[in-house]
N, C-alpha and C. Protein backbone atom coordinates (compact mmCIF):
# COMPACT_ATOMS: atom_id res chain seq x y z
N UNK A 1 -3.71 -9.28 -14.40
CA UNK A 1 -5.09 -9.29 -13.98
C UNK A 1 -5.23 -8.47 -12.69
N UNK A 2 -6.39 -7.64 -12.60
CA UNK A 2 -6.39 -6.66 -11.45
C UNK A 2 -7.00 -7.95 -10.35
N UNK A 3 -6.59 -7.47 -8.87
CA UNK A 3 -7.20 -7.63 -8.02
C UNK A 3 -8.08 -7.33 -7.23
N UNK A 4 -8.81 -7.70 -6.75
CA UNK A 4 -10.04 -6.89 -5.44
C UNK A 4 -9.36 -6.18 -4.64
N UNK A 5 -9.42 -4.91 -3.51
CA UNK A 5 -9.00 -4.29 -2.83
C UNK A 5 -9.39 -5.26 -1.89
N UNK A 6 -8.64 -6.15 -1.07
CA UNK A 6 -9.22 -6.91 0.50
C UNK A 6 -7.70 -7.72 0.58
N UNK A 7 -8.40 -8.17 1.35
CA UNK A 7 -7.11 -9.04 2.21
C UNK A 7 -6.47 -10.18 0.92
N UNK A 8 -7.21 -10.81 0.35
CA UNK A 8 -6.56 -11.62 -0.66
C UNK A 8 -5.83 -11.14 -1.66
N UNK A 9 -6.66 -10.28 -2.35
CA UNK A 9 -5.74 -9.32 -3.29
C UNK A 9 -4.77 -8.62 -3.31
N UNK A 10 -4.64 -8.47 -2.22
CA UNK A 10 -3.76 -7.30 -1.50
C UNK A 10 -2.26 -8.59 -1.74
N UNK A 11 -2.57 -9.65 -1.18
CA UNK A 11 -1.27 -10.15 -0.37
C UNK A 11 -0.96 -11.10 -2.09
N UNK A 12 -2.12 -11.25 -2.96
CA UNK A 12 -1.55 -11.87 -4.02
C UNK A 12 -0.67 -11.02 -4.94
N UNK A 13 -1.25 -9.16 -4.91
CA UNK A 13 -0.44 -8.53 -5.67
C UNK A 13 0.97 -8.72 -4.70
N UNK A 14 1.38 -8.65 -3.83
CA UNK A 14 2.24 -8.51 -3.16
C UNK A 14 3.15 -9.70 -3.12
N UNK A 15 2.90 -10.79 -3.67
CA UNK A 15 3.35 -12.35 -3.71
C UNK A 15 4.07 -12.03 -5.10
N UNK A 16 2.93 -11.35 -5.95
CA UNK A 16 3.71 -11.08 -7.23
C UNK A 16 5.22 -10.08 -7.51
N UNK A 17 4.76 -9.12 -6.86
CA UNK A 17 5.74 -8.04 -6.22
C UNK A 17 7.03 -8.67 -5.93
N UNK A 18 6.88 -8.96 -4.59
CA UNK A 18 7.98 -9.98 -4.22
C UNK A 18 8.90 -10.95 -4.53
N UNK A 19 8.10 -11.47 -5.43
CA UNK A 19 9.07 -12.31 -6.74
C UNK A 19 9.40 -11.82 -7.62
N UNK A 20 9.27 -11.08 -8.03
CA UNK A 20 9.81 -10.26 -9.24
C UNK A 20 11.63 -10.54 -9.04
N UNK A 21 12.07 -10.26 -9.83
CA UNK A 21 13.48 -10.40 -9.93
C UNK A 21 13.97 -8.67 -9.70
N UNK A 22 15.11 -8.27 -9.76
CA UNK A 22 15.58 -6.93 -8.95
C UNK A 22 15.42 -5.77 -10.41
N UNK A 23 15.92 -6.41 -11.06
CA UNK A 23 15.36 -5.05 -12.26
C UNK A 23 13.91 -5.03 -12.44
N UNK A 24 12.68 -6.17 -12.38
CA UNK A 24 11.22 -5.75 -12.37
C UNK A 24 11.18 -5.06 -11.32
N UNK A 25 11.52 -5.66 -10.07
CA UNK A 25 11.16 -5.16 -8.64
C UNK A 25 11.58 -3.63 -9.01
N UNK A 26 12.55 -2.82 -9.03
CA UNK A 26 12.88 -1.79 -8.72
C UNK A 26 11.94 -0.88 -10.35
N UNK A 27 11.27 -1.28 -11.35
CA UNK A 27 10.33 -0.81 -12.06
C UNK A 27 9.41 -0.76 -11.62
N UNK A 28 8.85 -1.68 -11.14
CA UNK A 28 7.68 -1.43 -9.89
C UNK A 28 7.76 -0.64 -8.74
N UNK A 29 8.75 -0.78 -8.24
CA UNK A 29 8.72 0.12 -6.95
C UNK A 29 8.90 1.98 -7.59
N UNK A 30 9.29 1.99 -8.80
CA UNK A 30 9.35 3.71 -9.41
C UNK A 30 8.10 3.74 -9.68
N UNK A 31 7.17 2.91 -10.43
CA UNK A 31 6.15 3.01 -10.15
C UNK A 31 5.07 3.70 -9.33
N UNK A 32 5.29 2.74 -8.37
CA UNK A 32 4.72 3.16 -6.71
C UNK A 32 4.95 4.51 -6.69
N UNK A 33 6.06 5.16 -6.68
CA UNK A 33 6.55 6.34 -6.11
C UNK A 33 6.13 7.54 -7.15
N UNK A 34 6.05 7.78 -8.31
CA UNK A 34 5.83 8.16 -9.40
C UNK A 34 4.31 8.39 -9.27
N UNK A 35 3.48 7.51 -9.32
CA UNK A 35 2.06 7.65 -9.22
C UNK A 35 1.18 7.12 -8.49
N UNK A 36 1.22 7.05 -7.20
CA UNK A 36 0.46 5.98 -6.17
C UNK A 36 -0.82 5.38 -6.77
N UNK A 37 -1.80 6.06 -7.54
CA UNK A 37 -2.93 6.23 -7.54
C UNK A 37 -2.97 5.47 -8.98
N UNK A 38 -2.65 5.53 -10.29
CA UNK A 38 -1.92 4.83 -11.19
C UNK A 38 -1.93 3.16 -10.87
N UNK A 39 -0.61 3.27 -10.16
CA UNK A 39 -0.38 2.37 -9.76
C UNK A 39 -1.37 0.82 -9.24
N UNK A 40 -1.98 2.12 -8.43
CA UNK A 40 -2.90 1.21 -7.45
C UNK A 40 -4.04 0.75 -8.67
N UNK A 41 -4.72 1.92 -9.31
CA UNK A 41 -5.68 1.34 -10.36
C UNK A 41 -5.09 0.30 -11.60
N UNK A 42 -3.56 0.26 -11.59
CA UNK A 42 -2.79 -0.80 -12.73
C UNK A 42 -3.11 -2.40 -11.87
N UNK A 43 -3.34 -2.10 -10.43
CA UNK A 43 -3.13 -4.03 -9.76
C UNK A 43 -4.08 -3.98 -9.32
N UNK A 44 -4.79 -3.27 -8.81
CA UNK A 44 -6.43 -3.34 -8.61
C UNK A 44 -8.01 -3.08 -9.27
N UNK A 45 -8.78 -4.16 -8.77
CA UNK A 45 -10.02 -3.49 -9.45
C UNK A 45 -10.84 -2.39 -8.80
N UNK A 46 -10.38 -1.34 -8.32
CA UNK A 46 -11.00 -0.46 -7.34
C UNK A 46 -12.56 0.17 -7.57
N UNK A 47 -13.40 0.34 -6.45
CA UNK A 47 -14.27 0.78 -6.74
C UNK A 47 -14.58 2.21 -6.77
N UNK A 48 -15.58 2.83 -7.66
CA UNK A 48 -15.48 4.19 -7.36
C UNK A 48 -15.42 5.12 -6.28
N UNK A 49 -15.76 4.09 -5.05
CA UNK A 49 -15.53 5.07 -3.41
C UNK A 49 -13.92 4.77 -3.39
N UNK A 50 -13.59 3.75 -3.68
CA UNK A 50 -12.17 3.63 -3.19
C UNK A 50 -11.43 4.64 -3.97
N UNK A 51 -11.50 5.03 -5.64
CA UNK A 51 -10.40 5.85 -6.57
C UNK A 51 -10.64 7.18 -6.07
N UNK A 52 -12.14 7.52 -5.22
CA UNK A 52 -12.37 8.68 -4.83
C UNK A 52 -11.73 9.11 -3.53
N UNK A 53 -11.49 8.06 -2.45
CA UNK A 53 -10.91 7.99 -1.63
C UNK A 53 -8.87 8.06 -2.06
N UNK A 54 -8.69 7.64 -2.43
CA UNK A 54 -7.64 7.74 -3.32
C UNK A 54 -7.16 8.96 -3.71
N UNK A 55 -8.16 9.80 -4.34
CA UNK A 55 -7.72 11.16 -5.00
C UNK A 55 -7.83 12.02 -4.14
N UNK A 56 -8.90 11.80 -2.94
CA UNK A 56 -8.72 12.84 -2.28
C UNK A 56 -7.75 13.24 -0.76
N UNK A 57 -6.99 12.02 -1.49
CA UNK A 57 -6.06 11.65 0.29
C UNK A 57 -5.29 12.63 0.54
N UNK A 58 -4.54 13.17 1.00
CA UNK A 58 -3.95 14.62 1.04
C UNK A 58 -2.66 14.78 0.54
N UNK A 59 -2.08 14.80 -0.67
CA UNK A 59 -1.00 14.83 -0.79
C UNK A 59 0.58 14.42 0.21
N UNK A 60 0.69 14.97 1.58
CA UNK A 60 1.83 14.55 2.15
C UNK A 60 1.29 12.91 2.73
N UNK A 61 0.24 12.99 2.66
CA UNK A 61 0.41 11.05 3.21
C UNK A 61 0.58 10.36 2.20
N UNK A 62 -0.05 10.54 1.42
CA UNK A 62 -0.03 9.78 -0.30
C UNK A 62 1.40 9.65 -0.92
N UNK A 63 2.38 10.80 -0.46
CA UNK A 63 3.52 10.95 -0.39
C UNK A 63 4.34 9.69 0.30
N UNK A 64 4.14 9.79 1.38
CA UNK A 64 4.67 8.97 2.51
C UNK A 64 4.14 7.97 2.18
N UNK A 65 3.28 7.49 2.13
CA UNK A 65 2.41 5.84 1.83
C UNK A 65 3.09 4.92 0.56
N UNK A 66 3.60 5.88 -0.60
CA UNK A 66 3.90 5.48 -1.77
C UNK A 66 5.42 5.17 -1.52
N UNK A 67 6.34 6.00 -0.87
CA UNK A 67 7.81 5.90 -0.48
C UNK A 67 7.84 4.23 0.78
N UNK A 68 7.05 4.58 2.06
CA UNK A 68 6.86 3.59 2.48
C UNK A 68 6.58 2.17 1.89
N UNK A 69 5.70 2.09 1.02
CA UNK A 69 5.32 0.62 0.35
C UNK A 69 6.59 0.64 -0.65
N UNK A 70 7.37 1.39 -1.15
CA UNK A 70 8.14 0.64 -2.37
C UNK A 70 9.13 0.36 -1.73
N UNK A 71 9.69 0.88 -0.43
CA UNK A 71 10.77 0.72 0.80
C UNK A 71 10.78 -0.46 1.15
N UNK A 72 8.68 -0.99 1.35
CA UNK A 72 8.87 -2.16 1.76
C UNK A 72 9.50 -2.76 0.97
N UNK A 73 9.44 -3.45 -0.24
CA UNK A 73 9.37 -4.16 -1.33
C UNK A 73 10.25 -4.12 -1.58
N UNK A 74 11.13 -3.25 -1.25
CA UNK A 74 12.93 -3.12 -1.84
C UNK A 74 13.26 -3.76 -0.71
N UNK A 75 13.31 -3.77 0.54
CA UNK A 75 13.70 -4.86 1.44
C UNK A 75 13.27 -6.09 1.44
N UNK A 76 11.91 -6.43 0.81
CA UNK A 76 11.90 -7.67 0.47
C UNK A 76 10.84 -8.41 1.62
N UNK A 77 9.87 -7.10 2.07
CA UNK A 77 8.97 -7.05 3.11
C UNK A 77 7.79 -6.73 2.79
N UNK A 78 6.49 -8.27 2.40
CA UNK A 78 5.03 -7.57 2.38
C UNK A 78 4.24 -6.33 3.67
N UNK A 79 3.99 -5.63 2.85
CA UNK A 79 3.50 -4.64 3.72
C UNK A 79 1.95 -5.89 4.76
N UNK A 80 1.85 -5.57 5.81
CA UNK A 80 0.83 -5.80 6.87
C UNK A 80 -0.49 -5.25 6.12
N UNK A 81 -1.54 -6.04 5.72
CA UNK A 81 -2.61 -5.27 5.35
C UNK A 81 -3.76 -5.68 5.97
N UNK A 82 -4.72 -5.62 6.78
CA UNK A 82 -6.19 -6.17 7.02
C UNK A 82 -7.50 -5.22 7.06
N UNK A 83 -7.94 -5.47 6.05
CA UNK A 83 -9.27 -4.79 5.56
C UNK A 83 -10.62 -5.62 6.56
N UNK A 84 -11.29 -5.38 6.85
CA UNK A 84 -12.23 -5.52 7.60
C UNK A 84 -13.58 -6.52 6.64
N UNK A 85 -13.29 -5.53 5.70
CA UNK A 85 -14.96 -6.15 5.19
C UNK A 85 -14.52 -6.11 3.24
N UNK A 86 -15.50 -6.72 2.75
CA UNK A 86 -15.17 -6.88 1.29
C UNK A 86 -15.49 -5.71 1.08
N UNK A 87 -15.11 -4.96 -0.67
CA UNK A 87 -15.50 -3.84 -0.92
C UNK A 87 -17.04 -3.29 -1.39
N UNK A 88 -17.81 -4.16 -1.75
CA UNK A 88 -19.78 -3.75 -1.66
C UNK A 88 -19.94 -3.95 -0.45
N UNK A 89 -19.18 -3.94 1.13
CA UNK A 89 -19.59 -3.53 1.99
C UNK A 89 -19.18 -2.29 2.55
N UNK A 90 -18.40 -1.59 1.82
CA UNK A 90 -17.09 -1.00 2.55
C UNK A 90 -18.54 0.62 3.10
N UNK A 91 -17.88 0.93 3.95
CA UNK A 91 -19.10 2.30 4.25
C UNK A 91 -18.08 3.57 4.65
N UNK A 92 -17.52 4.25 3.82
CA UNK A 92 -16.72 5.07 3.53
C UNK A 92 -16.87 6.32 4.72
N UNK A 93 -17.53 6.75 5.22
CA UNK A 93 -17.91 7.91 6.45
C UNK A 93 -17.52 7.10 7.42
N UNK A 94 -17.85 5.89 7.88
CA UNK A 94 -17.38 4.79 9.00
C UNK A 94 -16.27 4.21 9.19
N UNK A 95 -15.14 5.01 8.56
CA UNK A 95 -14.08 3.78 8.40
C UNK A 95 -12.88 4.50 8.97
N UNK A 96 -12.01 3.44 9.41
CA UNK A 96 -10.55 4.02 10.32
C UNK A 96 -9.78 3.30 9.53
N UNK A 97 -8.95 4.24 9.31
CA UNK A 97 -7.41 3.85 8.23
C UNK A 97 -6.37 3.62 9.53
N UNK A 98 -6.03 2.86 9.88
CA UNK A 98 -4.68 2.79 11.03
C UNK A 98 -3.26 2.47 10.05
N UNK A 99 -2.40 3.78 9.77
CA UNK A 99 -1.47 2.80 9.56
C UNK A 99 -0.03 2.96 10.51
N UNK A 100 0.31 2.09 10.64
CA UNK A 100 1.59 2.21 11.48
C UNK A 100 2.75 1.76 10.69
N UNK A 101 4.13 2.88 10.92
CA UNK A 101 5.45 2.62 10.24
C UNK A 101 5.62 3.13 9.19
N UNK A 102 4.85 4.19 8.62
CA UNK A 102 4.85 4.89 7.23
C UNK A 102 6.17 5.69 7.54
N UNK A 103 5.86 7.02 8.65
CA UNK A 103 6.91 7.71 8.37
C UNK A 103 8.04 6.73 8.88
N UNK A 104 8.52 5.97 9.60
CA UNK A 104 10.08 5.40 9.41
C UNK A 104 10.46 4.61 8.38
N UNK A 105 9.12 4.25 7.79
CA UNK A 105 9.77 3.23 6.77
C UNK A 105 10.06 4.03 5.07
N UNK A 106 8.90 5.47 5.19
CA UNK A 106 9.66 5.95 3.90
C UNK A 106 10.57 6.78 4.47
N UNK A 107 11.22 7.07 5.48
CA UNK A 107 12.52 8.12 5.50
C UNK A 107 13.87 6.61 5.37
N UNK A 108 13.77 5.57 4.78
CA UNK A 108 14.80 4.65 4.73
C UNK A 108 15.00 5.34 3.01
N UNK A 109 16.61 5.36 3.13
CA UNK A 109 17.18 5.73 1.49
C UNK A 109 17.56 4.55 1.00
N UNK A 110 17.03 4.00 -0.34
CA UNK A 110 17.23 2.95 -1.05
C UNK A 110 18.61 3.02 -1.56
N UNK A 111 19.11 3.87 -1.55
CA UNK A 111 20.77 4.18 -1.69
C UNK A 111 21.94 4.00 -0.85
N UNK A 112 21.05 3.56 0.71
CA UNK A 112 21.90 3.98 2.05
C UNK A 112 21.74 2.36 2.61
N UNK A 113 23.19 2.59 3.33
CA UNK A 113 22.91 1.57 4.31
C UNK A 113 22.17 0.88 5.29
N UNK A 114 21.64 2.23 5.79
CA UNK A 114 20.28 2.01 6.67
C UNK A 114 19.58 0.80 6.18
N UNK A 115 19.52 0.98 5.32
CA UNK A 115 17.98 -0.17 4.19
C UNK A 115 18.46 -1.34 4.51
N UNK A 116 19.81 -2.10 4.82
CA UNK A 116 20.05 -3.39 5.25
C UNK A 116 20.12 -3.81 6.48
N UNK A 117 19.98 -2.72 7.63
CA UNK A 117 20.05 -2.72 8.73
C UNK A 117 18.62 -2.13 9.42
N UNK A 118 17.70 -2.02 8.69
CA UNK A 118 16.09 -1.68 9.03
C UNK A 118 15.42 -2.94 9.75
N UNK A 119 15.06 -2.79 10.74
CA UNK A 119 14.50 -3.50 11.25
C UNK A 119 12.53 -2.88 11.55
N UNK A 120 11.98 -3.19 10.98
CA UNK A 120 10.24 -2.58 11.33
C UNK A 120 9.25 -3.31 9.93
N UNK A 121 8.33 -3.04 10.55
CA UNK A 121 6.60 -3.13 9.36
C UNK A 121 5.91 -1.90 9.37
N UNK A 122 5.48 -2.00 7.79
CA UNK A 122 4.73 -1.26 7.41
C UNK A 122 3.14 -1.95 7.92
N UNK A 123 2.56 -1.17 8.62
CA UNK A 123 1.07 -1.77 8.87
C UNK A 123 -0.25 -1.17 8.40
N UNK A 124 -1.40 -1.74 7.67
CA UNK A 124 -2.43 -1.03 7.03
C UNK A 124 -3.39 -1.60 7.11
N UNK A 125 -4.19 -0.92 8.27
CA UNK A 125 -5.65 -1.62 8.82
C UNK A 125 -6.76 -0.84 8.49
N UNK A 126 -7.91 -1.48 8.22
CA UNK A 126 -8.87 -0.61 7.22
C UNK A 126 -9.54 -1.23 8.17
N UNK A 127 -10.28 -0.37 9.28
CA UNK A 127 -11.52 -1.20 10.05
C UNK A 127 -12.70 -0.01 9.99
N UNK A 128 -13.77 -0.65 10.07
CA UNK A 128 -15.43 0.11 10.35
C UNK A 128 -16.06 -0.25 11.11
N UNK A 129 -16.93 0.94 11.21
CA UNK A 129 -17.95 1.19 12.49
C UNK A 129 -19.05 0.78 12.14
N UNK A 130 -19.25 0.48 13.48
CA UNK A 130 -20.95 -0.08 12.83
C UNK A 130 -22.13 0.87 13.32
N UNK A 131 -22.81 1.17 12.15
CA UNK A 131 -23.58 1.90 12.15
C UNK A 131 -24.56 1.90 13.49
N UNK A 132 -25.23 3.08 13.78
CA UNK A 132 -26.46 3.20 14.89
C UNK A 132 -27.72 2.96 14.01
């Protein structure tokens, strides 16, 4: 069942994620990496500002965002998420994406040692302005 893009949905797909056992987990996380955008429309119910926002993100972050979140998840770490407002409020020109820990957390190799000795969060804050 898809979820809402907000704070609940977010952390229930991620509850699901997390439990997964290591052969789902690591199908999911190729997932992630394979098609961010896919992905995101397979666990969410997104709205058309959000899939548009989505497609037009710029390739090298979308990059990094997708390596970062499956990094998390292979360590066994919900990503940090807080969305501001539900999505029939969301006001797309007004809005600040903060995320912190993308690039260190996707330059970790799921192959390497590093990955057991990582210490950090992935963080993803969706806040808005309020209009004049």
């Amino acid at each position: 069942m898809k979820q809402q893009f907000n704070n609940h949905g977010v952390a229930k797909v991620q509850f699901r994620i997390l439990a997964l056992p290591e052969n789902l987990l690591a199908i999911e996380t190729t997932a992630i990496r394979k098609n961010f955008l896919s992905w995101m429309e397979a666990n969410f119910a997104l709205t058309t500002r959000q899939k548009f926002q989505l497609m037009t993100m710029p390739d090298d972050l979308q990059e990094t965002l997708s390596q970062a979140i499956a990094n998390s998840y292979e360590l066994g770490q919900a990503v940090q998420f807080f969305k501001e407002t539900t999505s029939k409020d969301d006001q797309p020109d007004l809005k600040d994406i903060i995320i912190n820990g993308a690039e260190m957390m996707a330059e970790i190799d799921s192959n390497n040692s590093r990955k057991a000795a990582f210490v950090g969060q992935l963080a993803i804050n969706i806040r808005y302005k309020v209009s004049l």
